[in-house]
C-alpha atoms as a PDB file:
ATOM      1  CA  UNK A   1     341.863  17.143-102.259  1.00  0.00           C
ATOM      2  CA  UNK A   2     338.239  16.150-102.248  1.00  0.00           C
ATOM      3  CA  UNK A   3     337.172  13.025-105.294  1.00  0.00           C
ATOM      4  CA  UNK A   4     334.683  11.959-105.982  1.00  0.00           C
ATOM      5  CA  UNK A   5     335.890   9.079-107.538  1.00  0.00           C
ATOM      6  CA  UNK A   6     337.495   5.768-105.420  1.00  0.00           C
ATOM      7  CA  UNK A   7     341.556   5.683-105.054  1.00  0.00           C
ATOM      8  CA  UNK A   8     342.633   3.872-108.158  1.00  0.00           C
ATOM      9  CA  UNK A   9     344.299  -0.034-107.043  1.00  0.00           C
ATOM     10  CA  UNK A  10     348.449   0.502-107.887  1.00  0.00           C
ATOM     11  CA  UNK A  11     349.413  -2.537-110.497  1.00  0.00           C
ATOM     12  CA  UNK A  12     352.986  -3.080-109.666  1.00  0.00           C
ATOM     13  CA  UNK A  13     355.006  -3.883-112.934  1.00  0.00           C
ATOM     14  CA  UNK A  14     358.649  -4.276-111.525  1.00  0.00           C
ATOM     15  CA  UNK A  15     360.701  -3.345-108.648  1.00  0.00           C
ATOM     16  CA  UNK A  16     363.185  -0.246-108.639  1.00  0.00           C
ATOM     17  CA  UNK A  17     364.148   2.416-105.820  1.00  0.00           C
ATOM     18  CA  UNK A  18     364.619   6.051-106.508  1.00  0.00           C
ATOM     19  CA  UNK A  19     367.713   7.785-105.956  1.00  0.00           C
ATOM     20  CA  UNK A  20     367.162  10.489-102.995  1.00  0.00           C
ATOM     21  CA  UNK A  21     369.873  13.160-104.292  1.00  0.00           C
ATOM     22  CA  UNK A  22     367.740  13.935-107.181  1.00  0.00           C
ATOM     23  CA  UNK A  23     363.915  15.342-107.286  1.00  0.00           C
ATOM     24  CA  UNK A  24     362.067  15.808-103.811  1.00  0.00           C
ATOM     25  CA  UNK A  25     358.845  14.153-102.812  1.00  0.00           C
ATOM     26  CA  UNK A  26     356.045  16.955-103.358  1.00  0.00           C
ATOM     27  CA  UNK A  27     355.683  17.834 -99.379  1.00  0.00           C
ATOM     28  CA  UNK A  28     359.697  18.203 -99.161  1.00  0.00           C
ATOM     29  CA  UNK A  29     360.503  20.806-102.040  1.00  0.00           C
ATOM     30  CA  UNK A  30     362.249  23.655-101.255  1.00  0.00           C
ATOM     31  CA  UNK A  31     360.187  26.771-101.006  1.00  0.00           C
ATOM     32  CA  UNK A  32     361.257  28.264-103.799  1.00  0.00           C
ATOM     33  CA  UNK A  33     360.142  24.894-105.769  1.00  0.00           C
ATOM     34  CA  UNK A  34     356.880  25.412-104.348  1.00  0.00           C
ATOM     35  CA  UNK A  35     356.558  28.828-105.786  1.00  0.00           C
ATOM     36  CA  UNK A  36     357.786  26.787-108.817  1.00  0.00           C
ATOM     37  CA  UNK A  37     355.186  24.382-108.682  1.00  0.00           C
ATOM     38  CA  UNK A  38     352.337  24.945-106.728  1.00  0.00           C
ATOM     39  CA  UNK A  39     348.630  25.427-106.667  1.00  0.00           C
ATOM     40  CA  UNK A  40     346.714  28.288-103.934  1.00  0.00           C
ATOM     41  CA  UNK A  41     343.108  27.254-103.018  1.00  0.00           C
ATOM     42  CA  UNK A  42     341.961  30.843-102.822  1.00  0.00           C
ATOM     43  CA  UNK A  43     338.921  32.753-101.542  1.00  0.00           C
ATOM     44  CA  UNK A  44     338.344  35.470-104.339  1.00  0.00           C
ATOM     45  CA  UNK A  45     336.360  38.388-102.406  1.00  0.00           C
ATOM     46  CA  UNK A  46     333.354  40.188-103.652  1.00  0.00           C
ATOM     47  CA  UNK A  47     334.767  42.748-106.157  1.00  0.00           C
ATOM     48  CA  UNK A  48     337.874  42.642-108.019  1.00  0.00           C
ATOM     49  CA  UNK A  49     338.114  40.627-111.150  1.00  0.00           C
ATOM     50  CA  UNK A  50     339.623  37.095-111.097  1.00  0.00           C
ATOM     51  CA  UNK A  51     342.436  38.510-113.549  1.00  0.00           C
ATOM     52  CA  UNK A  52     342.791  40.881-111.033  1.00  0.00           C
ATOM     53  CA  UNK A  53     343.284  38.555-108.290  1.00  0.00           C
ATOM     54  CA  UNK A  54     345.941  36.672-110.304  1.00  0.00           C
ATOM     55  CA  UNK A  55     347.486  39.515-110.539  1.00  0.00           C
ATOM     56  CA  UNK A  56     347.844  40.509-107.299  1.00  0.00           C
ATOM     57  CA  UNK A  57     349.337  36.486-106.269  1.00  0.00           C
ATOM     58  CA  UNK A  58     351.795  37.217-109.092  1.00  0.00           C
ATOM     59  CA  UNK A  59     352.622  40.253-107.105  1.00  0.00           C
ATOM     60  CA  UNK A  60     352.730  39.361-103.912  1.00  0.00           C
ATOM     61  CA  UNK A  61     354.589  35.848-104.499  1.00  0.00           C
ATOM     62  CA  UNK A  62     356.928  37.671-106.848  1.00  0.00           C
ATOM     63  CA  UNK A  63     356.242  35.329-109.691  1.00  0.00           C
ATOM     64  CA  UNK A  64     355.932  35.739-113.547  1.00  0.00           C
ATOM     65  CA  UNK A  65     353.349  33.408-114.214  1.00  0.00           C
ATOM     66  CA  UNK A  66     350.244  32.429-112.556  1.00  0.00           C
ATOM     67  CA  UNK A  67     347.026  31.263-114.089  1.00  0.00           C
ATOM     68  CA  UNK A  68     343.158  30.922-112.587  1.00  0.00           C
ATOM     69  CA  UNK A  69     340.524  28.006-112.625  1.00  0.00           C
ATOM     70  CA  UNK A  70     337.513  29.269-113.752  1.00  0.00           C
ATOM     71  CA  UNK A  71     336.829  33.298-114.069  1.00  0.00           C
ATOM     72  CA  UNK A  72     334.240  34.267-111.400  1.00  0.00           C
ATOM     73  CA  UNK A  73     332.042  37.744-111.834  1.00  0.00           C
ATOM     74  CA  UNK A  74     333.532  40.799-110.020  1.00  0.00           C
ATOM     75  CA  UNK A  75     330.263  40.467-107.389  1.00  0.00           C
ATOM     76  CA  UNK A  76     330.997  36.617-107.071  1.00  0.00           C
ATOM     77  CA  UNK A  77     333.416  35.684-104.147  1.00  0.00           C
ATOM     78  CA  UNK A  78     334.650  31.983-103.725  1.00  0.00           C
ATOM     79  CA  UNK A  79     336.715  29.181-104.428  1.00  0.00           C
ATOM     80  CA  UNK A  80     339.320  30.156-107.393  1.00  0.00           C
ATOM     81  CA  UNK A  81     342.113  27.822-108.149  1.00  0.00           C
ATOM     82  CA  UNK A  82     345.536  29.924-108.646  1.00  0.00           C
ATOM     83  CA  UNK A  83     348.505  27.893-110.231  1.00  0.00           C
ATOM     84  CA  UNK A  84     351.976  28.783-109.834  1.00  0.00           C
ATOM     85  CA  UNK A  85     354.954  29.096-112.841  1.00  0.00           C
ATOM     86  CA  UNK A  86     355.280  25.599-114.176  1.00  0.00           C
ATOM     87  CA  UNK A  87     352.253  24.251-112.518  1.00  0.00           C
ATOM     88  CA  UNK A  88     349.959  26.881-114.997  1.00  0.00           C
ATOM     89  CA  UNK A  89     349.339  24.208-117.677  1.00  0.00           C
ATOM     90  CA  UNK A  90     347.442  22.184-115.044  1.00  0.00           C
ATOM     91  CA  UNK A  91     344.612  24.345-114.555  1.00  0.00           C
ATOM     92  CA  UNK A  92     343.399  23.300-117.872  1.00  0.00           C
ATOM     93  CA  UNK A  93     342.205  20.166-115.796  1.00  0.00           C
ATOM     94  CA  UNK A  94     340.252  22.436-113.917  1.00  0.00           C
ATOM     95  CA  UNK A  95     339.030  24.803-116.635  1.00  0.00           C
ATOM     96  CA  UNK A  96     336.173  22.098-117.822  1.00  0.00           C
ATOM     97  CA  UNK A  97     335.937  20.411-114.571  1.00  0.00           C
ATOM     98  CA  UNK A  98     332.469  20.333-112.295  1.00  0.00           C
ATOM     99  CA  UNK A  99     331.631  23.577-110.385  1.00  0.00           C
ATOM    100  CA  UNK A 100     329.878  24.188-107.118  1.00  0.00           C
ATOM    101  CA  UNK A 101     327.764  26.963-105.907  1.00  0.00           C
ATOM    102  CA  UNK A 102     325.589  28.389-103.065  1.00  0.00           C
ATOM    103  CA  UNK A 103     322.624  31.465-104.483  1.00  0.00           C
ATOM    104  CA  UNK A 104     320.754  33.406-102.858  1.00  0.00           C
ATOM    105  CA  UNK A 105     317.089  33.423-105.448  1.00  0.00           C
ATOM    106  CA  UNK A 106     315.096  36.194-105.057  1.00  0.00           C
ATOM    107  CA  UNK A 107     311.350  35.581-105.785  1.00  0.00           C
ATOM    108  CA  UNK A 108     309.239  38.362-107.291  1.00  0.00           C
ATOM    109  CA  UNK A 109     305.977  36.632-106.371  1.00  0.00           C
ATOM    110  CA  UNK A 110     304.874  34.448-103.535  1.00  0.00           C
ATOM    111  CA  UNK A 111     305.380  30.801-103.993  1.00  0.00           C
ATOM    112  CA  UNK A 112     305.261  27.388-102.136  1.00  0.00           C
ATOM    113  CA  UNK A 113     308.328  25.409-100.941  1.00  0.00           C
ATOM    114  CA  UNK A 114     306.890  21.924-102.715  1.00  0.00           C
ATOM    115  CA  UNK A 115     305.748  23.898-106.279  1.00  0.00           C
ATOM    116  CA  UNK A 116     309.541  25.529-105.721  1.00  0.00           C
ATOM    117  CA  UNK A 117     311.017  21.951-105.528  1.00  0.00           C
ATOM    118  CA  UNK A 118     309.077  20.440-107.799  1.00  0.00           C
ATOM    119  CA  UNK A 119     310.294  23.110-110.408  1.00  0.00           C
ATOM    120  CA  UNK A 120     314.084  23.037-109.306  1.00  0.00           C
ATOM    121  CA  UNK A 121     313.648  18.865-110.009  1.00  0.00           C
ATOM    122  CA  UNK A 122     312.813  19.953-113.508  1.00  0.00           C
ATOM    123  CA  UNK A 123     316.197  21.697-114.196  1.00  0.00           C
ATOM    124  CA  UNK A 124     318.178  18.631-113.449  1.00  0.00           C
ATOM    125  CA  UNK A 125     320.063  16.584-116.112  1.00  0.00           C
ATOM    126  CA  UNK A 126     320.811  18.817-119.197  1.00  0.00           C
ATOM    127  CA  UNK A 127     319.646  22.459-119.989  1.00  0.00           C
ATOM    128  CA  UNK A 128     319.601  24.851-122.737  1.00  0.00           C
ATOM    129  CA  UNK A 129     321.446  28.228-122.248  1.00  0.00           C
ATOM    130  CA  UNK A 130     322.276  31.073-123.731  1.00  0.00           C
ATOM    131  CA  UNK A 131     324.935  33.192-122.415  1.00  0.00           C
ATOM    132  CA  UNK A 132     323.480  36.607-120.833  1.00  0.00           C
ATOM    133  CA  UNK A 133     324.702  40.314-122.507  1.00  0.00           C
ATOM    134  CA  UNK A 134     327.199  40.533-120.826  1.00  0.00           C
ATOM    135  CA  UNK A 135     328.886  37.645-120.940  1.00  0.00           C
ATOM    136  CA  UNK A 136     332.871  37.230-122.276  1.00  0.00           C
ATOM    137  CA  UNK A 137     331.770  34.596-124.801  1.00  0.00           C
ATOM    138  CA  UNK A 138     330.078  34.114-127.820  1.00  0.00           C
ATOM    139  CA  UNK A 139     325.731  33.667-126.940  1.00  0.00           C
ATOM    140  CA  UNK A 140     325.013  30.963-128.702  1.00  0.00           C
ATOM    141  CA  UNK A 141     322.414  28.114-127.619  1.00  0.00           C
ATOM    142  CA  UNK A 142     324.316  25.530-126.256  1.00  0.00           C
ATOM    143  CA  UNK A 143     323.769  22.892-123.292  1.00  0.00           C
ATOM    144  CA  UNK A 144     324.682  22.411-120.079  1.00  0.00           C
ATOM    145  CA  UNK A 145     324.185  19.667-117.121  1.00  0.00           C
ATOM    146  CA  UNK A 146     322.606  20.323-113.615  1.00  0.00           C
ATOM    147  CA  UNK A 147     323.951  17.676-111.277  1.00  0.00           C
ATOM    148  CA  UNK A 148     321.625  18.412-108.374  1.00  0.00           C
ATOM    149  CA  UNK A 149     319.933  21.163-107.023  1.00  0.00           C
ATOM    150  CA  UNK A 150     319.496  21.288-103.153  1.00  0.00           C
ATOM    151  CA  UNK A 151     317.349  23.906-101.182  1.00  0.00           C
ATOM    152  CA  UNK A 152     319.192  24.721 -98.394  1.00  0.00           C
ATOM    153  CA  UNK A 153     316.522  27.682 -96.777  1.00  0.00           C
ATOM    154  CA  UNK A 154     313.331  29.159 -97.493  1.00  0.00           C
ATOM    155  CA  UNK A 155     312.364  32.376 -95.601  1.00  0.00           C
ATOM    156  CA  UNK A 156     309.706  34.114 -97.577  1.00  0.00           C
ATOM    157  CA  UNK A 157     310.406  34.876-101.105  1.00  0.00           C
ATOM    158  CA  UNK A 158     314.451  34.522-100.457  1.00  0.00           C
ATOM    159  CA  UNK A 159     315.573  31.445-100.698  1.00  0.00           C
ATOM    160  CA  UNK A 160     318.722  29.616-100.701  1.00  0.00           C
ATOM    161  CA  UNK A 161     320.058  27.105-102.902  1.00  0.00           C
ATOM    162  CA  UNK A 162     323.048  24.829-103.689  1.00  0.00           C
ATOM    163  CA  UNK A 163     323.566  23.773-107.290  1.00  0.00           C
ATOM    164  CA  UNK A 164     325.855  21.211-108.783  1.00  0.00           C
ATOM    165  CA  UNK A 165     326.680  21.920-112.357  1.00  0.00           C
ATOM    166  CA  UNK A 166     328.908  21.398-115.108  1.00  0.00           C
ATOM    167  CA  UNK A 167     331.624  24.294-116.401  1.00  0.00           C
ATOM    168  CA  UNK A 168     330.639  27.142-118.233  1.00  0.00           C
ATOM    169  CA  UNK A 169     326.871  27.201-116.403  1.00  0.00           C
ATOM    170  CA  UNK A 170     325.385  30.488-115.808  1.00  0.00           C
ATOM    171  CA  UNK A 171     323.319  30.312-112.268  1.00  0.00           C
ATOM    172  CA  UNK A 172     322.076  33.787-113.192  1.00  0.00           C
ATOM    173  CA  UNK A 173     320.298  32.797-116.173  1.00  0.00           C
ATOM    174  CA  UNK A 174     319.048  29.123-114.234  1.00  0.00           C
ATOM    175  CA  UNK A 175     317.816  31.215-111.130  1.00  0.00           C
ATOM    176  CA  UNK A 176     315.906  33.771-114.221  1.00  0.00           C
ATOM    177  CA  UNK A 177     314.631  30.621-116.181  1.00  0.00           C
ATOM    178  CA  UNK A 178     313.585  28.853-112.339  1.00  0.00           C
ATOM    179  CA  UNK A 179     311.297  32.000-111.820  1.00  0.00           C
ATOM    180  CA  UNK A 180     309.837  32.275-115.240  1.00  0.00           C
ATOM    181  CA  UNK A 181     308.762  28.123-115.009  1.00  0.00           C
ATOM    182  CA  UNK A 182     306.872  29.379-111.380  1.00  0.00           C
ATOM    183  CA  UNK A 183     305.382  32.172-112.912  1.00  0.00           C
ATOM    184  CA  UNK A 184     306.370  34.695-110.805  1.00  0.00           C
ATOM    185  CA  UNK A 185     309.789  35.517-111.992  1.00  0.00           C
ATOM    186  CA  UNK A 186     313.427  35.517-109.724  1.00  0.00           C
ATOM    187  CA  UNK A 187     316.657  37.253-109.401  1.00  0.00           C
ATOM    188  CA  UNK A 188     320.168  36.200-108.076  1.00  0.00           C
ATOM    189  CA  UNK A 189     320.538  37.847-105.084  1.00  0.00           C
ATOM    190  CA  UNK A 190     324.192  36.845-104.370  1.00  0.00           C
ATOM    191  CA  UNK A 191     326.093  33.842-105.709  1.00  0.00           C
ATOM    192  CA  UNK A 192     329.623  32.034-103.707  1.00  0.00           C
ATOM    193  CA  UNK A 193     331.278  28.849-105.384  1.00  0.00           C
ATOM    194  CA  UNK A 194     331.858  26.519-103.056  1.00  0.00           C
ATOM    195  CA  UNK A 195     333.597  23.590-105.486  1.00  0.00           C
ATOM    196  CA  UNK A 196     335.775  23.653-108.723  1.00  0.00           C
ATOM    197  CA  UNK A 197     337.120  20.552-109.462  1.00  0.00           C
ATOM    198  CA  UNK A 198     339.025  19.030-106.772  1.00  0.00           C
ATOM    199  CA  UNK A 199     339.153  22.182-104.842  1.00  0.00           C
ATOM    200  CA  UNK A 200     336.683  23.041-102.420  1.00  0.00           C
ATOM    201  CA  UNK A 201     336.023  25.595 -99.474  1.00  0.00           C
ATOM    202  CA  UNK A 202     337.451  22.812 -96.718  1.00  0.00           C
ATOM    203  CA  UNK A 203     340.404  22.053 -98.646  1.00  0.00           C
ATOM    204  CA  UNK A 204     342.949  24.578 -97.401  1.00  0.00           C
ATOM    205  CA  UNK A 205     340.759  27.763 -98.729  1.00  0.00           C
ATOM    206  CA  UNK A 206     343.131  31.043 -98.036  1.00  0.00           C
ATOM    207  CA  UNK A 207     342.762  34.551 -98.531  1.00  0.00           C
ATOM    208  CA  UNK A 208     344.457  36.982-100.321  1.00  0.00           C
ATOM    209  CA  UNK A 209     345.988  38.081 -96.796  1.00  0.00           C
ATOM    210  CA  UNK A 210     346.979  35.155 -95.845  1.00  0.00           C
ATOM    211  CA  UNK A 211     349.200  34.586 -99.028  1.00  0.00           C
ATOM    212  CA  UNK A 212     350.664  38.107 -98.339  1.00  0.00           C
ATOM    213  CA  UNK A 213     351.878  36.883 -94.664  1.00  0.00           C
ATOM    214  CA  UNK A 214     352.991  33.908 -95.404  1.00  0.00           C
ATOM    215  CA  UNK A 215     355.525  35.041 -97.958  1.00  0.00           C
ATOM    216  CA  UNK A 216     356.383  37.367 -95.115  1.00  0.00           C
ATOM    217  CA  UNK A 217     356.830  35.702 -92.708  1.00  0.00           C
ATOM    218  CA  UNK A 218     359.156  33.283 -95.187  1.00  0.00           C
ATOM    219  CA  UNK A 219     361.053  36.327 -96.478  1.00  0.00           C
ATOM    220  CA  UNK A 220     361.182  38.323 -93.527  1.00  0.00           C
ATOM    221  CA  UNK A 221     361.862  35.894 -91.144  1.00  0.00           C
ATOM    222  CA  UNK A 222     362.974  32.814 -92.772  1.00  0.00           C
ATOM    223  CA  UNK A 223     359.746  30.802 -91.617  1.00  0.00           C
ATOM    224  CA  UNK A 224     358.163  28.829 -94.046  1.00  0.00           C
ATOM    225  CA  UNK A 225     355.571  27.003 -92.319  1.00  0.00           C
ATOM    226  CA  UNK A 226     352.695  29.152 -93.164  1.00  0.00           C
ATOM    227  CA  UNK A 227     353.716  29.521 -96.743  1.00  0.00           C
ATOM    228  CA  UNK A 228     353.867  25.564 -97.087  1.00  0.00           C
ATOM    229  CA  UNK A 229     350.125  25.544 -96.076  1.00  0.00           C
ATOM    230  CA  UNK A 230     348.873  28.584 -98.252  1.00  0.00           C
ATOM    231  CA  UNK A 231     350.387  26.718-101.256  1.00  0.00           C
ATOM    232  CA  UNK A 232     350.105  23.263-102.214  1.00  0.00           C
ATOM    233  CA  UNK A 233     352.146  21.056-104.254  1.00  0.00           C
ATOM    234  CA  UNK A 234     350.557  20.850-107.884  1.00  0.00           C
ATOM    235  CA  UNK A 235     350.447  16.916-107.541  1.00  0.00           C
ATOM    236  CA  UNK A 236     347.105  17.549-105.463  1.00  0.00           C
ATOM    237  CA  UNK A 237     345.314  18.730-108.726  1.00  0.00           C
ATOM    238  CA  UNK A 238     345.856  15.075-110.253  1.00  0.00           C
ATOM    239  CA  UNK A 239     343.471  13.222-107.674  1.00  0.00           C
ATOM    240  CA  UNK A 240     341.538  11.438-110.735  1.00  0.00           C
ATOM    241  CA  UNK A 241     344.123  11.537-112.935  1.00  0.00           C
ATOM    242  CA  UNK A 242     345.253   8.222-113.805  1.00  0.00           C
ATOM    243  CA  UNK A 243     349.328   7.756-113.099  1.00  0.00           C
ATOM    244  CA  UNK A 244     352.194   5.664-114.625  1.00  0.00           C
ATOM    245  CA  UNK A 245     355.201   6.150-112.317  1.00  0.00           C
ATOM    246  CA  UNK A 246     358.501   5.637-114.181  1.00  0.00           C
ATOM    247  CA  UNK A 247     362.003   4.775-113.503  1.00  0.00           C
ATOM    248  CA  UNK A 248     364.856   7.311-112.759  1.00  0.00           C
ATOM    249  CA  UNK A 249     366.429   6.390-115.657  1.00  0.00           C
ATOM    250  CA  UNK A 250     363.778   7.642-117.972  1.00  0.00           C
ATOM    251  CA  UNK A 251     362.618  11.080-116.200  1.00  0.00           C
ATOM    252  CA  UNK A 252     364.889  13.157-118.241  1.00  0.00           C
ATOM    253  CA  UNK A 253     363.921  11.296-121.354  1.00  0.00           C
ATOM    254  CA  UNK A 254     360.449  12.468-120.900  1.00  0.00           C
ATOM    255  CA  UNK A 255     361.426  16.272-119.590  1.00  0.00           C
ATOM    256  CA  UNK A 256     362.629  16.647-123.309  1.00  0.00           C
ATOM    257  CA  UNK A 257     359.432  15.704-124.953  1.00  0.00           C
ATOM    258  CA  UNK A 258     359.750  11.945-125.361  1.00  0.00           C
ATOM    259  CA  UNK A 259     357.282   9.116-125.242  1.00  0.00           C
ATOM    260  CA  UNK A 260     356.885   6.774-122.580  1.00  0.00           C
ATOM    261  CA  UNK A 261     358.511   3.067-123.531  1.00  0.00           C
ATOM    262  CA  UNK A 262     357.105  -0.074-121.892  1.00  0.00           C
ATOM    263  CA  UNK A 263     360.730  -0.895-119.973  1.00  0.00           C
ATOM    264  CA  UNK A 264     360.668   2.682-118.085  1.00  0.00           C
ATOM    265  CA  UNK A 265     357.023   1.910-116.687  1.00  0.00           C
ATOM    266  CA  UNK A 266     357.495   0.568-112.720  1.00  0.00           C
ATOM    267  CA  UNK A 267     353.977   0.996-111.612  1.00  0.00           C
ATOM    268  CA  UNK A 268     350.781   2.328-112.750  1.00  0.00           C
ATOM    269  CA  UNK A 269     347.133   2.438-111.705  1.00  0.00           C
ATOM    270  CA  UNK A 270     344.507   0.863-113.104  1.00  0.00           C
ATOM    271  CA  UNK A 271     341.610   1.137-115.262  1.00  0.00           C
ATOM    272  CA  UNK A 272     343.829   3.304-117.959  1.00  0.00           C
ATOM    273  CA  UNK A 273     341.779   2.762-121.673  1.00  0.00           C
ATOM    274  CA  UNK A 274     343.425   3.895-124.968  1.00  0.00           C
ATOM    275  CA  UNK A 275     343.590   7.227-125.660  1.00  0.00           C
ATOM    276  CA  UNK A 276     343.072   8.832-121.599  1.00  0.00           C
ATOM    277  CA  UNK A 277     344.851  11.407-120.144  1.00  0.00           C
ATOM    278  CA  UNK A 278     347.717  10.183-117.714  1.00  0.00           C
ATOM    279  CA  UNK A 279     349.966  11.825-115.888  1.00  0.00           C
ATOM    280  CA  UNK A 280     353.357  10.545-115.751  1.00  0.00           C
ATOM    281  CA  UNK A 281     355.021  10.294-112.345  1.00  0.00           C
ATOM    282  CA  UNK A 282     358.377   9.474-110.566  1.00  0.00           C
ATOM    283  CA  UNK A 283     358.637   7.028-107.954  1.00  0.00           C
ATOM    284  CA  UNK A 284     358.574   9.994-105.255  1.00  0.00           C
ATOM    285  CA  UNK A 285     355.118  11.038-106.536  1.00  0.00           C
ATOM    286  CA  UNK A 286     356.351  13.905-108.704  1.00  0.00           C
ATOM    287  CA  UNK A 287     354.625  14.976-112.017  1.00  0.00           C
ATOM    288  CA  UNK A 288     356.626  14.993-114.920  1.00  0.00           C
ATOM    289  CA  UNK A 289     354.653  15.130-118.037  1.00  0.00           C
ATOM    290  CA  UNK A 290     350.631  14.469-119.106  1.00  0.00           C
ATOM    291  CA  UNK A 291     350.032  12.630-121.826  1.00  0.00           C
ATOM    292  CA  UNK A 292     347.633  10.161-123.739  1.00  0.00           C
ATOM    293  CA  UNK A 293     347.965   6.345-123.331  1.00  0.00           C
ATOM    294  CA  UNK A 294     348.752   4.500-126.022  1.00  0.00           C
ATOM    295  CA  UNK A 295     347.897   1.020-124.719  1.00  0.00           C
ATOM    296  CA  UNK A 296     345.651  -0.062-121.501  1.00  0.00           C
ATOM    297  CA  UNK A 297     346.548  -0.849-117.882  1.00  0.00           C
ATOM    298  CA  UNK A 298     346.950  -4.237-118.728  1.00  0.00           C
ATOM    299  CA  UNK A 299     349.135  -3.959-121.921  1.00  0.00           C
ATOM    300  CA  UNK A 300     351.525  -1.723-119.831  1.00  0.00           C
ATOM    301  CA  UNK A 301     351.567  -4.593-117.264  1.00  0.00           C
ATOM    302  CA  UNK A 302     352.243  -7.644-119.392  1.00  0.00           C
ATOM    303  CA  UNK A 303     354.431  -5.997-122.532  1.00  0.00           C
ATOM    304  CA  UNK A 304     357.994  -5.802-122.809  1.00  0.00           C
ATOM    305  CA  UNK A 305     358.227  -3.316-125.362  1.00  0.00           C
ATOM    306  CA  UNK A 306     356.140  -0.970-127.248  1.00  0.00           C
ATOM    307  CA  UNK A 307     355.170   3.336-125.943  1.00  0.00           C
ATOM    308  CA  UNK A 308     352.460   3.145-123.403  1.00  0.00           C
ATOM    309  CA  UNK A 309     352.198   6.939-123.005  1.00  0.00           C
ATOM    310  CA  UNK A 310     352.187   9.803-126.195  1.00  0.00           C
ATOM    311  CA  UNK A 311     354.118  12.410-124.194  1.00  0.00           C
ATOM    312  CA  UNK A 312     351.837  15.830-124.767  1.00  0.00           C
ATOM    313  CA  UNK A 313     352.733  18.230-121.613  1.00  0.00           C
ATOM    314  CA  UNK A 314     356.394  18.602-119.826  1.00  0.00           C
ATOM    315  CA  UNK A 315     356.184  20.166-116.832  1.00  0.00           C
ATOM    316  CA  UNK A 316     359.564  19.062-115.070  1.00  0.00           C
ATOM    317  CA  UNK A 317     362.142  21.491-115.232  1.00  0.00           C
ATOM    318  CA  UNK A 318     364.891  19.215-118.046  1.00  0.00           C
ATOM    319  CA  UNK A 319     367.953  18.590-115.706  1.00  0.00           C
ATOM    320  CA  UNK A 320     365.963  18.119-112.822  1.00  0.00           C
ATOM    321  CA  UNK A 321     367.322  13.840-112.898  1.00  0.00           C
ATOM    322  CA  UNK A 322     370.270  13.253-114.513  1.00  0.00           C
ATOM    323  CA  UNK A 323     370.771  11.999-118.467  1.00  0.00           C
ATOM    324  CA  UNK A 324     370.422   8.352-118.601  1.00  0.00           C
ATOM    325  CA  UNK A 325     369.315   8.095-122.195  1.00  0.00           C
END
């Protein structure tokens, strides 16, 4: 998945091996573990709701649970991040993250391309905005922050745009407030996210088809090639997540809720503070739990004892390693 943040250095704490009969590294699960835990990178098309869409996965993969990143407007089409049965808590990660989009603004009066980007400049850092009528939450004044807006085309009074924003942004009401700064007033036209979170429209972007024939073809035919690209193991959502990896000996501790000791840490990345949100791993790069950190990178490296992690979110199936504890 896309970051925009550097790879994190790996601080190596002690040496230990993992044992292959137990767990599979993320790419190597069985197919019915990646229905189990997996994330689809889909392309929601103009017109149905996202609950809709969710819907439909859940039929299509035969699944009970599946949960969306991020509702987008019936009219909106785009990325929409779709996680699988266990992997549903995750998408709270991307519920808050960053969002991308490309607009189509309609003008209602003539304007110049240098007043136009002198007024988008103005919208940058952070706005006020009040959700429109007919919005699903409460409209109340609140803020939001523009990362960057880009002007991709001009062609008379259309014009199209790409804006960078922060979740929960409404690029109806910034296109609205752009055109009443000009003086001439503006519309959205027709609005595509390109970007939420990690996911974006080059990172494996399917279609609704496309997870219909892959299970197919899996089902059918016993092929599960295509199905292994139309879903992805859940561990791609954690790209600037910060990770602990721990000993088989303490997996199934943690499956059943308990904290992270110093003497089950083997690795761990750095720049952890007090207090972030980690994701604890297994030495074959497979989430087990999230959870807050109870002492920095460096007290995990150099203490023998103590909890480094406040266990908050199992999402390894218990029984998944054996019970070492």
């Amino acid at each position: 998945m896309s970051s925009a943040e550097q790879p994190r250095k790996l601080l190596v704490r002690c040496e230990a091996e993992t044992n292959p009969r137990y767990g599979h590294y993320p790419h190597e699960r069985p197919v019915d573990e990646y229905l189990n835990y997996g994330f689809i990178n889909l392309d929601k098309p103009r017109g149905p709701t996202s609950h809709e869409v969710v819907a439909w996965v859940k039929r299509i993969l035969s699944v009970e649970r599946a949960a969306h990143g991020g509702t987008l407007d019936p009219k909106v089409s785009g990325v929409l991040p779709i996680a699988l049965q266990r992997a549903t808590p995750l998408i709270k990660l991307h519920m808050q993250a960053g969002k991308e989009y490309v607009c189509v603004m309609t003008l209602h009066g003539d304007v110049s391309e240098s007043r136009l980007r002198e007024v988008c400049s103005e919208f940058i850092g952070p706005i006020y905005q009040r959700p429109p009528l007919r919005s699903s939450v409460k409209r109340t004044l609140r803020i939001r922050r523009i990362h960057y807006i880009e002007i991709l085309e001009m062609r008379g009074r259309h014009v199209l745009i790409k804006v960078g924003c922060e979740a929960g942004t409404y690029i109806r009401k910034l296109v609205h407030d752009i055109g009443e700064v000009l003086g001439v007033g503006a519309h959205m036209r027709e609005l595509r996210r390109t970007r939420a979170g990690t996911f974006t429209e080059e990172d494996n972007l399917v279609t609704l088809q496309d997870v219909a024939d892959a299970y197919a073809f899996w089902k059918e035919e016993g092929d599960d090639r295509w199905i292994r690209k139309v879903i992805m193991p859940m561990e791609v959502v954690l790209a600037n997540i910060p990770k602990v990896y721990i000993r088989d000996s303490a997996v199934d501790a943690i499956c059943h809720g308990a904290d992270l000791a110093v003497p089950g840490v083997v690795k761990l990345e750095e720049g952890i503070n007090q207090g972030d949100t980690v994701a604890i791993m297994t030495l074959k790069g497979e989430l087990i739990a999230l959870g807050k950190a109870l002492m920095t990178s460096e007290q995990m490296l150099q203490s023998e004892k103590g909890l480094a992690v406040n266990t908050e979110r199992v999402i390894m199936k218990p029984g998944t390693y054996p019970k070492m504890w």
